[in-house]
ModelCIF file with pLDDT and N, C-alpha, C, O atoms, coordinates in Angstrom:
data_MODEL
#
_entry.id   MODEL 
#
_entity.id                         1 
_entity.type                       polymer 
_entity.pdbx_number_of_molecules   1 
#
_entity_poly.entity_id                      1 
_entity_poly.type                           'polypeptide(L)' 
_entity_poly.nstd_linkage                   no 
_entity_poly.nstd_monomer                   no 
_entity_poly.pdbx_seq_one_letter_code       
;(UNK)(UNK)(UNK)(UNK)(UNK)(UNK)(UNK)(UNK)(UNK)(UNK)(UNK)(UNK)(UNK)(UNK)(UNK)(UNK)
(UNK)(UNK)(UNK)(UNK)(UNK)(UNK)(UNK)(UNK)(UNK)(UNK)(UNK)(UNK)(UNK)(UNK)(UNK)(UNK)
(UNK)(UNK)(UNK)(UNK)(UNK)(UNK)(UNK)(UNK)(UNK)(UNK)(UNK)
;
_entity_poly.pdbx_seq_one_letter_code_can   XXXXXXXXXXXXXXXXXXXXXXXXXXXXXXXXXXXXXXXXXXX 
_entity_poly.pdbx_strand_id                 A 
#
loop_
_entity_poly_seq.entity_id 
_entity_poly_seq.num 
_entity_poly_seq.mon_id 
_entity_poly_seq.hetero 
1 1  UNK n 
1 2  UNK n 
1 3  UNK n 
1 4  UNK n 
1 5  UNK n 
1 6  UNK n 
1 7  UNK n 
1 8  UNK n 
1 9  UNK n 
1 10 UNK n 
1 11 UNK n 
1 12 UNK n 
1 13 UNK n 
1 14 UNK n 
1 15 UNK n 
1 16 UNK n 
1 17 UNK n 
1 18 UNK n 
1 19 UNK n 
1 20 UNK n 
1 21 UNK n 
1 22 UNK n 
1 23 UNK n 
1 24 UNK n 
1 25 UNK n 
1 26 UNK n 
1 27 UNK n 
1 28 UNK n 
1 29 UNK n 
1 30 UNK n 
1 31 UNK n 
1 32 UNK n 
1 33 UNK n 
1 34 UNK n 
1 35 UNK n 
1 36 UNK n 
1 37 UNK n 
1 38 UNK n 
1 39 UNK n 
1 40 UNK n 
1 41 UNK n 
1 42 UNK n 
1 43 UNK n 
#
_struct_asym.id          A 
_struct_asym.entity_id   1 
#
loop_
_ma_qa_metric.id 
_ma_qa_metric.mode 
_ma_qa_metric.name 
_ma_qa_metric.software_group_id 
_ma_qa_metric.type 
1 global pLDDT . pLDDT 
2 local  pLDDT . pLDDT 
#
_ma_qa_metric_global.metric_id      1 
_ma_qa_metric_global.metric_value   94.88 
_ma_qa_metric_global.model_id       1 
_ma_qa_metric_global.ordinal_id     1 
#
loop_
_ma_qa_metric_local.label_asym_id 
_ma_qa_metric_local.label_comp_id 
_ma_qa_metric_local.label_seq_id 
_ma_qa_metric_local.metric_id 
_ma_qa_metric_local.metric_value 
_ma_qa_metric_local.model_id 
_ma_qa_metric_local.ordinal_id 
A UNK 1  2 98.00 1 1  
A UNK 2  2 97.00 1 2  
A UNK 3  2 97.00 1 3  
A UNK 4  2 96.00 1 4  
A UNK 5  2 92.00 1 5  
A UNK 6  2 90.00 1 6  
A UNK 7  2 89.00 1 7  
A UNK 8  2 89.00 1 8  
A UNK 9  2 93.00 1 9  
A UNK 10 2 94.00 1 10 
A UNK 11 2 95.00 1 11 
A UNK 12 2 94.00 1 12 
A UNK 13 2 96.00 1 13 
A UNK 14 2 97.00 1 14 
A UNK 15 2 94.00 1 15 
A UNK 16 2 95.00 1 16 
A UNK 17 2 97.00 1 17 
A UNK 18 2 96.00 1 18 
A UNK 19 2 96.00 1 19 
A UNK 20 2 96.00 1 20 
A UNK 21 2 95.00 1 21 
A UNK 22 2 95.00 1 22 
A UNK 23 2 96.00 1 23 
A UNK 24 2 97.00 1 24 
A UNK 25 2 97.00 1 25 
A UNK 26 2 97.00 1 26 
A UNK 27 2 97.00 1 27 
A UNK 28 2 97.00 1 28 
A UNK 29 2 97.00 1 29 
A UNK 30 2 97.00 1 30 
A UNK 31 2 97.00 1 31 
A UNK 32 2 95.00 1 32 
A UNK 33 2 94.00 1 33 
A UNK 34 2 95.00 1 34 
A UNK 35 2 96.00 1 35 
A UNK 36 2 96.00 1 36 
A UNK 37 2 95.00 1 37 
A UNK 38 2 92.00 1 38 
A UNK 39 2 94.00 1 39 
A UNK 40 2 93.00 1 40 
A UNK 41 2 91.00 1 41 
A UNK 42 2 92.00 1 42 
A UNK 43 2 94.00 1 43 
#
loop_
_atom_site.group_PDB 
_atom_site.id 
_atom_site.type_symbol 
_atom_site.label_atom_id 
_atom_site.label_alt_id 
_atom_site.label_comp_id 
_atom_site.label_asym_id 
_atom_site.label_entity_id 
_atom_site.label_seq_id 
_atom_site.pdbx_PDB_ins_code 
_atom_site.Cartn_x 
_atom_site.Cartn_y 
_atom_site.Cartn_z 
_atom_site.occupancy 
_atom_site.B_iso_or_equiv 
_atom_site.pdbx_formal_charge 
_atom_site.auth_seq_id 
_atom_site.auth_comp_id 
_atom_site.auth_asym_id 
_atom_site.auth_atom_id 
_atom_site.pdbx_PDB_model_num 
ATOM 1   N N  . UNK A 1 1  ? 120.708 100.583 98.441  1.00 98.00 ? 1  UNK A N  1 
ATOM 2   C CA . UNK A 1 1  ? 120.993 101.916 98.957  1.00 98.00 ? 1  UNK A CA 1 
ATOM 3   C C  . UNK A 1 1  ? 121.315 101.794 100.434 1.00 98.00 ? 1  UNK A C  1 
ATOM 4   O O  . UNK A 1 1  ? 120.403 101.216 101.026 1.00 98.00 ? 1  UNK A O  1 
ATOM 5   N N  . UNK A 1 2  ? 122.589 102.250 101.426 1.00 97.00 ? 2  UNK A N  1 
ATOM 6   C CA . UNK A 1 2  ? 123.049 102.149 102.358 1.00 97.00 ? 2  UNK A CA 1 
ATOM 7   C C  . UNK A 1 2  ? 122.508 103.387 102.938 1.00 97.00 ? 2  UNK A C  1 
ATOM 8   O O  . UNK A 1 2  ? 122.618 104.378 102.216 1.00 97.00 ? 2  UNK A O  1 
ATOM 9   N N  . UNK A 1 3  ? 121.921 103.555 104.137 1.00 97.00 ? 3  UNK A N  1 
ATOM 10  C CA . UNK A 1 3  ? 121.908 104.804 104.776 1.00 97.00 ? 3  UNK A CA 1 
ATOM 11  C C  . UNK A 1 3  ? 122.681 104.579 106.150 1.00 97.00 ? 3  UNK A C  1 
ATOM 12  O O  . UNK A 1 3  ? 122.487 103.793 107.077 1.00 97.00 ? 3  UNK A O  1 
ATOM 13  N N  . UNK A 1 4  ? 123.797 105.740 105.888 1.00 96.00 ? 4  UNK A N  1 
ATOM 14  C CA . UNK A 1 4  ? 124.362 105.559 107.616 1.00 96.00 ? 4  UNK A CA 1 
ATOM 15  C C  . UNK A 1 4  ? 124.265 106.542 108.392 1.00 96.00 ? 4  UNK A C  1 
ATOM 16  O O  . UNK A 1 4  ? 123.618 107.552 108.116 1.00 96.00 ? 4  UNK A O  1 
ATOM 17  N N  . UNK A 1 5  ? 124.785 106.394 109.267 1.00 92.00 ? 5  UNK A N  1 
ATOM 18  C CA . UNK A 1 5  ? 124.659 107.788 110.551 1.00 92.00 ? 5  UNK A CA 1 
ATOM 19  C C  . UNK A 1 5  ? 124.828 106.960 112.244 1.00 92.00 ? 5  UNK A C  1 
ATOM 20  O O  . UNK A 1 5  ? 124.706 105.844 112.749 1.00 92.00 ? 5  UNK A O  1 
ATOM 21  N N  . UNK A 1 6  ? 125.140 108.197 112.580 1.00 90.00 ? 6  UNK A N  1 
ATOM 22  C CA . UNK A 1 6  ? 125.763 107.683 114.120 1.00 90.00 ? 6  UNK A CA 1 
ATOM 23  C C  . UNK A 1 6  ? 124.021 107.827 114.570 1.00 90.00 ? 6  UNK A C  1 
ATOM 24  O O  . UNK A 1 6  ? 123.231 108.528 113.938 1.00 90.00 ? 6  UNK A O  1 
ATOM 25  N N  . UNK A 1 7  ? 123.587 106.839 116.031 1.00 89.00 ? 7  UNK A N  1 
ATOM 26  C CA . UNK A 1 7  ? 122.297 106.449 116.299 1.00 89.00 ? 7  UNK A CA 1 
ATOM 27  C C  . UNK A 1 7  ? 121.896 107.770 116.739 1.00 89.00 ? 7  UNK A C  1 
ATOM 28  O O  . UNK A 1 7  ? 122.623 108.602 117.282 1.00 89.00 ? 7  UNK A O  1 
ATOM 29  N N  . UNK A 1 8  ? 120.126 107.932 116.324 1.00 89.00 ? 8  UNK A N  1 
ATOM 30  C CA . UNK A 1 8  ? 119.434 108.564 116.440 1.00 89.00 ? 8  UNK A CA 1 
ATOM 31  C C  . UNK A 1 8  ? 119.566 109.751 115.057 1.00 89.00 ? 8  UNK A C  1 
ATOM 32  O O  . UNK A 1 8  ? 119.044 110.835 115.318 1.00 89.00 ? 8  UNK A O  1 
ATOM 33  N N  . UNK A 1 9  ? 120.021 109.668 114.052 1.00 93.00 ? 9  UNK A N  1 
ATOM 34  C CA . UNK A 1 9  ? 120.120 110.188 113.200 1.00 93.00 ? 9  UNK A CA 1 
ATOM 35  C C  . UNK A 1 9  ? 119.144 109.998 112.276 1.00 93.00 ? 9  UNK A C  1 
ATOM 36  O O  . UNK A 1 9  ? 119.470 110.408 111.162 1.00 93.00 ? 9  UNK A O  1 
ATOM 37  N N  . UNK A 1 10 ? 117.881 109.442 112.360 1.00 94.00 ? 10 UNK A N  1 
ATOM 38  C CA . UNK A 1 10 ? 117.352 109.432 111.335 1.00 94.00 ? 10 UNK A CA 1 
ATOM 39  C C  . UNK A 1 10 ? 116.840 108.031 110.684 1.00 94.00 ? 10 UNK A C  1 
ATOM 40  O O  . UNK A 1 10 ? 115.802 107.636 110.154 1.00 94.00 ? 10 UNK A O  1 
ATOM 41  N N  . UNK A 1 11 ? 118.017 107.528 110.980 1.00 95.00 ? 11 UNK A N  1 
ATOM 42  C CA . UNK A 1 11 ? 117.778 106.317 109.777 1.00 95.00 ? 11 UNK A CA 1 
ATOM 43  C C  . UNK A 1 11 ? 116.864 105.212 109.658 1.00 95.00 ? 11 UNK A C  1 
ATOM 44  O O  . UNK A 1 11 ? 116.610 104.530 108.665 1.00 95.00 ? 11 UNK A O  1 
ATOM 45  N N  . UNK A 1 12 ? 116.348 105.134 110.987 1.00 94.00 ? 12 UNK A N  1 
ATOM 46  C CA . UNK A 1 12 ? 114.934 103.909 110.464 1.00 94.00 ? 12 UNK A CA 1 
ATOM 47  C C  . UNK A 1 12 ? 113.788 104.777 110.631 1.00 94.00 ? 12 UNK A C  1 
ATOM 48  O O  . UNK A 1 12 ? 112.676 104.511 110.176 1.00 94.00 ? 12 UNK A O  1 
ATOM 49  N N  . UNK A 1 13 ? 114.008 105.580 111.138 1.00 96.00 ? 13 UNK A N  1 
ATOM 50  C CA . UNK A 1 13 ? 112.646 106.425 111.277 1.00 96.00 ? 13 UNK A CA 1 
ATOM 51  C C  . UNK A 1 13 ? 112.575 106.674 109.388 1.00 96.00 ? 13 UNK A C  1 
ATOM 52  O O  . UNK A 1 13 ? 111.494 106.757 108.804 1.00 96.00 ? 13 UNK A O  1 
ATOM 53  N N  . UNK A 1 14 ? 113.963 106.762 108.647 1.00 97.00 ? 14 UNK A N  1 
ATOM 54  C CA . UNK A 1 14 ? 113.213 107.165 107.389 1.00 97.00 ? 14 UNK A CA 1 
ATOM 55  C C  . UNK A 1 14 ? 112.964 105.193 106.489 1.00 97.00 ? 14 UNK A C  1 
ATOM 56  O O  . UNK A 1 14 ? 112.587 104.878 105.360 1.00 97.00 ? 14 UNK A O  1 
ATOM 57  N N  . UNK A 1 15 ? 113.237 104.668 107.241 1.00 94.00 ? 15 UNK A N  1 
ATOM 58  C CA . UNK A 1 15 ? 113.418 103.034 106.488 1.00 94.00 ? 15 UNK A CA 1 
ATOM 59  C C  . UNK A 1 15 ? 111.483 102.861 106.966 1.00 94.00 ? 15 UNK A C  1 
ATOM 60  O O  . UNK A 1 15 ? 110.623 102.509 106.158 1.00 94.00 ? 15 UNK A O  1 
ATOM 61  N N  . UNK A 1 16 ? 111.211 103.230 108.488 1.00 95.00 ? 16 UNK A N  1 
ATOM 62  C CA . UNK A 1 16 ? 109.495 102.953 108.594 1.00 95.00 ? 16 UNK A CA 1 
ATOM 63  C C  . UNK A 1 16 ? 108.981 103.989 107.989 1.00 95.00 ? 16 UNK A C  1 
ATOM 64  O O  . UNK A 1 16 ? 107.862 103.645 107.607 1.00 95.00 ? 16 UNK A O  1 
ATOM 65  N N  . UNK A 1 17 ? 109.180 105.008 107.711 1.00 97.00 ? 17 UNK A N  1 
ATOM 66  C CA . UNK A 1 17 ? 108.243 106.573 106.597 1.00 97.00 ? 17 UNK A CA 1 
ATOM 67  C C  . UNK A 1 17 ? 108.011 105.505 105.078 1.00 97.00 ? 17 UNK A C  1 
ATOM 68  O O  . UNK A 1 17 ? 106.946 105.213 104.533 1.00 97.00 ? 17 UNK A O  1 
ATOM 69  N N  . UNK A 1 18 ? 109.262 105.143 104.736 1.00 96.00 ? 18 UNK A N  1 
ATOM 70  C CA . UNK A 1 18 ? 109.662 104.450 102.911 1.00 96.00 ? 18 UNK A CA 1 
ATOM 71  C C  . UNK A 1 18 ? 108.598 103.615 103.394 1.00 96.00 ? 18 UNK A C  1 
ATOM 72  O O  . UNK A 1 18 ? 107.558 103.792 102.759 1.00 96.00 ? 18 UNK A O  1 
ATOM 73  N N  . UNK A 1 19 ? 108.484 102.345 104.758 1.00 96.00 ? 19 UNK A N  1 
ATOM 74  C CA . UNK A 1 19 ? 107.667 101.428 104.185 1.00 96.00 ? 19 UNK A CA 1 
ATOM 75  C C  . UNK A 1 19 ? 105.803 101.533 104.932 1.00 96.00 ? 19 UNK A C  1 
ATOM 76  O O  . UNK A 1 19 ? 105.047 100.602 105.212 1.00 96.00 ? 19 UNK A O  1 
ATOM 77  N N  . UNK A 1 20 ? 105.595 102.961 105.048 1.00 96.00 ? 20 UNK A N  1 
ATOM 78  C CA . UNK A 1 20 ? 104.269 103.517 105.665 1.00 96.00 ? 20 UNK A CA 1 
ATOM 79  C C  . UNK A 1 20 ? 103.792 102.621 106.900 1.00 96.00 ? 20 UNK A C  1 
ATOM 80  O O  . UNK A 1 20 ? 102.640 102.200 106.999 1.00 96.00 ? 20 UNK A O  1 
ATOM 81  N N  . UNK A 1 21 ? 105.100 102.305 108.102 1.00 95.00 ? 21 UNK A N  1 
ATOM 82  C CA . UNK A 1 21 ? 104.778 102.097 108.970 1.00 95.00 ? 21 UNK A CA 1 
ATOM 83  C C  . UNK A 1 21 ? 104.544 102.961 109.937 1.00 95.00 ? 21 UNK A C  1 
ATOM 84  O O  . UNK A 1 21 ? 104.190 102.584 111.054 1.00 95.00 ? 21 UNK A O  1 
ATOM 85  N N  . UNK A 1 22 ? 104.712 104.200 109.627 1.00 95.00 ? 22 UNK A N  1 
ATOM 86  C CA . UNK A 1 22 ? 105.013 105.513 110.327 1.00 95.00 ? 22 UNK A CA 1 
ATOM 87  C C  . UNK A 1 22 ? 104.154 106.660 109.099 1.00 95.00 ? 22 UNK A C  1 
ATOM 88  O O  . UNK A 1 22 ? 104.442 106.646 107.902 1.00 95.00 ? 22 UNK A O  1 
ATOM 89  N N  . UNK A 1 23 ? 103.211 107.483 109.635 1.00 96.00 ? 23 UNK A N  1 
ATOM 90  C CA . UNK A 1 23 ? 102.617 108.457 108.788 1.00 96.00 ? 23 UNK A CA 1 
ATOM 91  C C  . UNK A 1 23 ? 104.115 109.408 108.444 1.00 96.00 ? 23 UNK A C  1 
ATOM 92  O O  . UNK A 1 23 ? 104.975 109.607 109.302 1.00 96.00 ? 23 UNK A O  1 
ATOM 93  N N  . UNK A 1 24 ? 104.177 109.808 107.335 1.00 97.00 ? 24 UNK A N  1 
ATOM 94  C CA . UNK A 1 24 ? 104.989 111.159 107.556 1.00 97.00 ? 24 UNK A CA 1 
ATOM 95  C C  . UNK A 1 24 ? 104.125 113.050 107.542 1.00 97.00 ? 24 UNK A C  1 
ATOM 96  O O  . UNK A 1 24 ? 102.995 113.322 107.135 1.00 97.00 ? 24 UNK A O  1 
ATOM 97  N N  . UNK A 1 25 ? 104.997 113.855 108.033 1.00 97.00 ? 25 UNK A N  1 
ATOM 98  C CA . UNK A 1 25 ? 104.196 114.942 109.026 1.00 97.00 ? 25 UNK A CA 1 
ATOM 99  C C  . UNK A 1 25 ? 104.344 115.778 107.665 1.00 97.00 ? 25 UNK A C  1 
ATOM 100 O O  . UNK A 1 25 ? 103.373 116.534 107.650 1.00 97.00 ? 25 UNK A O  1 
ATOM 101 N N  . UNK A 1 26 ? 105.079 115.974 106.573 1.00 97.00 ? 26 UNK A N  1 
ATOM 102 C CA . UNK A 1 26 ? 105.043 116.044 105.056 1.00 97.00 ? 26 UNK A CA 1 
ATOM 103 C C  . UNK A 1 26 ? 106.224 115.564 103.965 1.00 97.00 ? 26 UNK A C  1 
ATOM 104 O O  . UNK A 1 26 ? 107.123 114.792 104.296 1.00 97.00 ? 26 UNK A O  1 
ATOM 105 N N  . UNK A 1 27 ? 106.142 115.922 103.108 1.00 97.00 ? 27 UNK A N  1 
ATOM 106 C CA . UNK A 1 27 ? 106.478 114.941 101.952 1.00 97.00 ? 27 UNK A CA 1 
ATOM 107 C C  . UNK A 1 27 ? 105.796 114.024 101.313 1.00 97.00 ? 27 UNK A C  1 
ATOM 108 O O  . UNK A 1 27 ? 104.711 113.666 101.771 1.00 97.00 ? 27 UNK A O  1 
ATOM 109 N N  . UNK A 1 28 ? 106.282 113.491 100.180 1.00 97.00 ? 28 UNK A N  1 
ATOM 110 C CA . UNK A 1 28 ? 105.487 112.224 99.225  1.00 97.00 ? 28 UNK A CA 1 
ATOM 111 C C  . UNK A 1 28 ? 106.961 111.156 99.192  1.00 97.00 ? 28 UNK A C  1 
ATOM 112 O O  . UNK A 1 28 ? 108.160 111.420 99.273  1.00 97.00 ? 28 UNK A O  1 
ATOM 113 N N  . UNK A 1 29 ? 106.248 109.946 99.042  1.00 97.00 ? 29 UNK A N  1 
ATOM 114 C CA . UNK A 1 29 ? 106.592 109.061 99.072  1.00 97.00 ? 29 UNK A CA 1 
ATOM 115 C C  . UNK A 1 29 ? 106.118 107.896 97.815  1.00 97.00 ? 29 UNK A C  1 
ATOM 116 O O  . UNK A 1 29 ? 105.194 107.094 97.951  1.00 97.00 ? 29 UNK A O  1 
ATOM 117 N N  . UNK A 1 30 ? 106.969 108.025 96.619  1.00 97.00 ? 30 UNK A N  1 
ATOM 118 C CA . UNK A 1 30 ? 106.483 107.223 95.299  1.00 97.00 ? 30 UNK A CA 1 
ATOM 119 C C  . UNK A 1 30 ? 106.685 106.109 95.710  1.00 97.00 ? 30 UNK A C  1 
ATOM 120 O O  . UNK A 1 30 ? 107.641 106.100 96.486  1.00 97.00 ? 30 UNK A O  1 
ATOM 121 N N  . UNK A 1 31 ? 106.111 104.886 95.515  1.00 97.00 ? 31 UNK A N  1 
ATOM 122 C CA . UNK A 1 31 ? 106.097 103.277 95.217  1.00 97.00 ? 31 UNK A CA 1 
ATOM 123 C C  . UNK A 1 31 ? 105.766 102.939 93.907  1.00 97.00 ? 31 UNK A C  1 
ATOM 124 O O  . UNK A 1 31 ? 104.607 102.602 93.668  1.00 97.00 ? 31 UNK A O  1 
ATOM 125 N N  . UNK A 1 32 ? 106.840 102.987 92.765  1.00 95.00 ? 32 UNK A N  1 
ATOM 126 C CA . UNK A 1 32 ? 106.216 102.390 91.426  1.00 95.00 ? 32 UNK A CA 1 
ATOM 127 C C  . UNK A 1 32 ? 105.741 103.119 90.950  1.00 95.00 ? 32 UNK A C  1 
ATOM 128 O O  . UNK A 1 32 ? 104.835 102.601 90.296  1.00 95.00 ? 32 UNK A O  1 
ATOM 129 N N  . UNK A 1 33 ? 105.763 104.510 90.783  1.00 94.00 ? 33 UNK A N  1 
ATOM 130 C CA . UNK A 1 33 ? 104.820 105.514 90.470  1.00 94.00 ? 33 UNK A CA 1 
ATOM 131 C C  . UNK A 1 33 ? 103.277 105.467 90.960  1.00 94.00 ? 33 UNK A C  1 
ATOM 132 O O  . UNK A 1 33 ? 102.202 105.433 90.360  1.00 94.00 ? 33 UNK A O  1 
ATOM 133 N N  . UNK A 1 34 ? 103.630 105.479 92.226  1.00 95.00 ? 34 UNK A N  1 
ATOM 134 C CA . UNK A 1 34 ? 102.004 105.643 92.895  1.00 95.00 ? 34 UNK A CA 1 
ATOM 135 C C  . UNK A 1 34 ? 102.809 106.285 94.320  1.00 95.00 ? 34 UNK A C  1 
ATOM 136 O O  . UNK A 1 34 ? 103.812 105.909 94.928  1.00 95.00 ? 34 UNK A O  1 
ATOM 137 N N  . UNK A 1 35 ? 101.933 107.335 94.507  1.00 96.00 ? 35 UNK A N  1 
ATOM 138 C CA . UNK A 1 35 ? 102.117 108.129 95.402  1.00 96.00 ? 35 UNK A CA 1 
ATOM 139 C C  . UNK A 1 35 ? 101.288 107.204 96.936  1.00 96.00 ? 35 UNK A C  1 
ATOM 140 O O  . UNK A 1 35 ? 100.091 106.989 97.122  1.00 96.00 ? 35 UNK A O  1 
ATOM 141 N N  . UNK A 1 36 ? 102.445 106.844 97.780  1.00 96.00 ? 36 UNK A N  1 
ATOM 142 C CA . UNK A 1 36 ? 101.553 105.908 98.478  1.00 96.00 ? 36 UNK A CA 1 
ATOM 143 C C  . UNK A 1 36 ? 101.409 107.302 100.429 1.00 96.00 ? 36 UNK A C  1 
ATOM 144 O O  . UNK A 1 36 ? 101.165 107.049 101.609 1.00 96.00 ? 36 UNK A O  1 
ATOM 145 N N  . UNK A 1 37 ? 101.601 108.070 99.975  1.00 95.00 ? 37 UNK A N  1 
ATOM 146 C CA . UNK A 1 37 ? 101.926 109.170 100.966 1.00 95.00 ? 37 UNK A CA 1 
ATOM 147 C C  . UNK A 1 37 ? 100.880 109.273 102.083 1.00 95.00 ? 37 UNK A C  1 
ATOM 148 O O  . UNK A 1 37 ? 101.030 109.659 103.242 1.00 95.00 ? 37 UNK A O  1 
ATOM 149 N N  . UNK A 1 38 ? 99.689  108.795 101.398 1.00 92.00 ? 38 UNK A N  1 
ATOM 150 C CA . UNK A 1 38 ? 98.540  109.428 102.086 1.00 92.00 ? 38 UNK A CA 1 
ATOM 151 C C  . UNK A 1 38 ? 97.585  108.482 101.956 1.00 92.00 ? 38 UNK A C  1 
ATOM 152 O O  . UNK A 1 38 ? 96.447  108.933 102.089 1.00 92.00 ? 38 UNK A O  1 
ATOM 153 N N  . UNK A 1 39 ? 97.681  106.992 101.680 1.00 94.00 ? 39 UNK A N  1 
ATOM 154 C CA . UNK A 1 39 ? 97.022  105.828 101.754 1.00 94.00 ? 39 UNK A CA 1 
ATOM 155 C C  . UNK A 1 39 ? 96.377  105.457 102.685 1.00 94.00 ? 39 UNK A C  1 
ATOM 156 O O  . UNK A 1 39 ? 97.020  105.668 103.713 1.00 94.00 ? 39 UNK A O  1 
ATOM 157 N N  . UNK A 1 40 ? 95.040  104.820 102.966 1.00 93.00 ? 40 UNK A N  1 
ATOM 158 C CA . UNK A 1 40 ? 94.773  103.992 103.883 1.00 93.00 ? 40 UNK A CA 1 
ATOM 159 C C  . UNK A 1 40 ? 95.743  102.750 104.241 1.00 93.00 ? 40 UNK A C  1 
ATOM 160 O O  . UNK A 1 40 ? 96.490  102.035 103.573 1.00 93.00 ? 40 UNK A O  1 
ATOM 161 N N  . UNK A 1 41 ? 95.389  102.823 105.595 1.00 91.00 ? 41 UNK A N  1 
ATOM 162 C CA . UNK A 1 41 ? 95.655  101.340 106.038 1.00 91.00 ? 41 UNK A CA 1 
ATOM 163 C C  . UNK A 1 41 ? 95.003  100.048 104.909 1.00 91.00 ? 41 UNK A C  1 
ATOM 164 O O  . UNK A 1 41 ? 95.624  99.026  104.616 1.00 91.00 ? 41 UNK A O  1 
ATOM 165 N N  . UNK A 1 42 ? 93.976  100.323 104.534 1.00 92.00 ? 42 UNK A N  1 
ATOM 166 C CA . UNK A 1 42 ? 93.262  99.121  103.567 1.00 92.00 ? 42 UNK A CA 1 
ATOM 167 C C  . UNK A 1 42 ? 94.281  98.792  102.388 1.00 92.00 ? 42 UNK A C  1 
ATOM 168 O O  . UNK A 1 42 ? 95.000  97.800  102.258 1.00 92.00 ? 42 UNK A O  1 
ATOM 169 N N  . UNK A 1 43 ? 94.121  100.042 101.466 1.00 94.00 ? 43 UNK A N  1 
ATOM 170 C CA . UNK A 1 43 ? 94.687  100.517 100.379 1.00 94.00 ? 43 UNK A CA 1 
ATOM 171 C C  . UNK A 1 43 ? 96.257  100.272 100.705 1.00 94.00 ? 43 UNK A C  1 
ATOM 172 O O  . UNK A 1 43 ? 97.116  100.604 99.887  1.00 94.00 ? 43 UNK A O  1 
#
């Protein structure tokens, strides 16, 4: 999946949300059918 956009548009801010390096402020986020949205750091 390609995401483009001219800079500051978005696009790694949503590439670190996908890989929960970044909390997101709402939405869900599936991994495999597991809602990883609201995980610990451990978990």
């Amino acid at each position: 999946l390609g995401i483009v956009g001219e800079s500051g548009c978005g696009k790694s801010t949503t590439a670190r949300l996908i890989l929960r390096l970044l909390d997101p402020t709402s939405g869900t986020i599936t991994f495999d059918g597991r809602d990883i949205t609201k995980l610990s750091q451990r978990e």
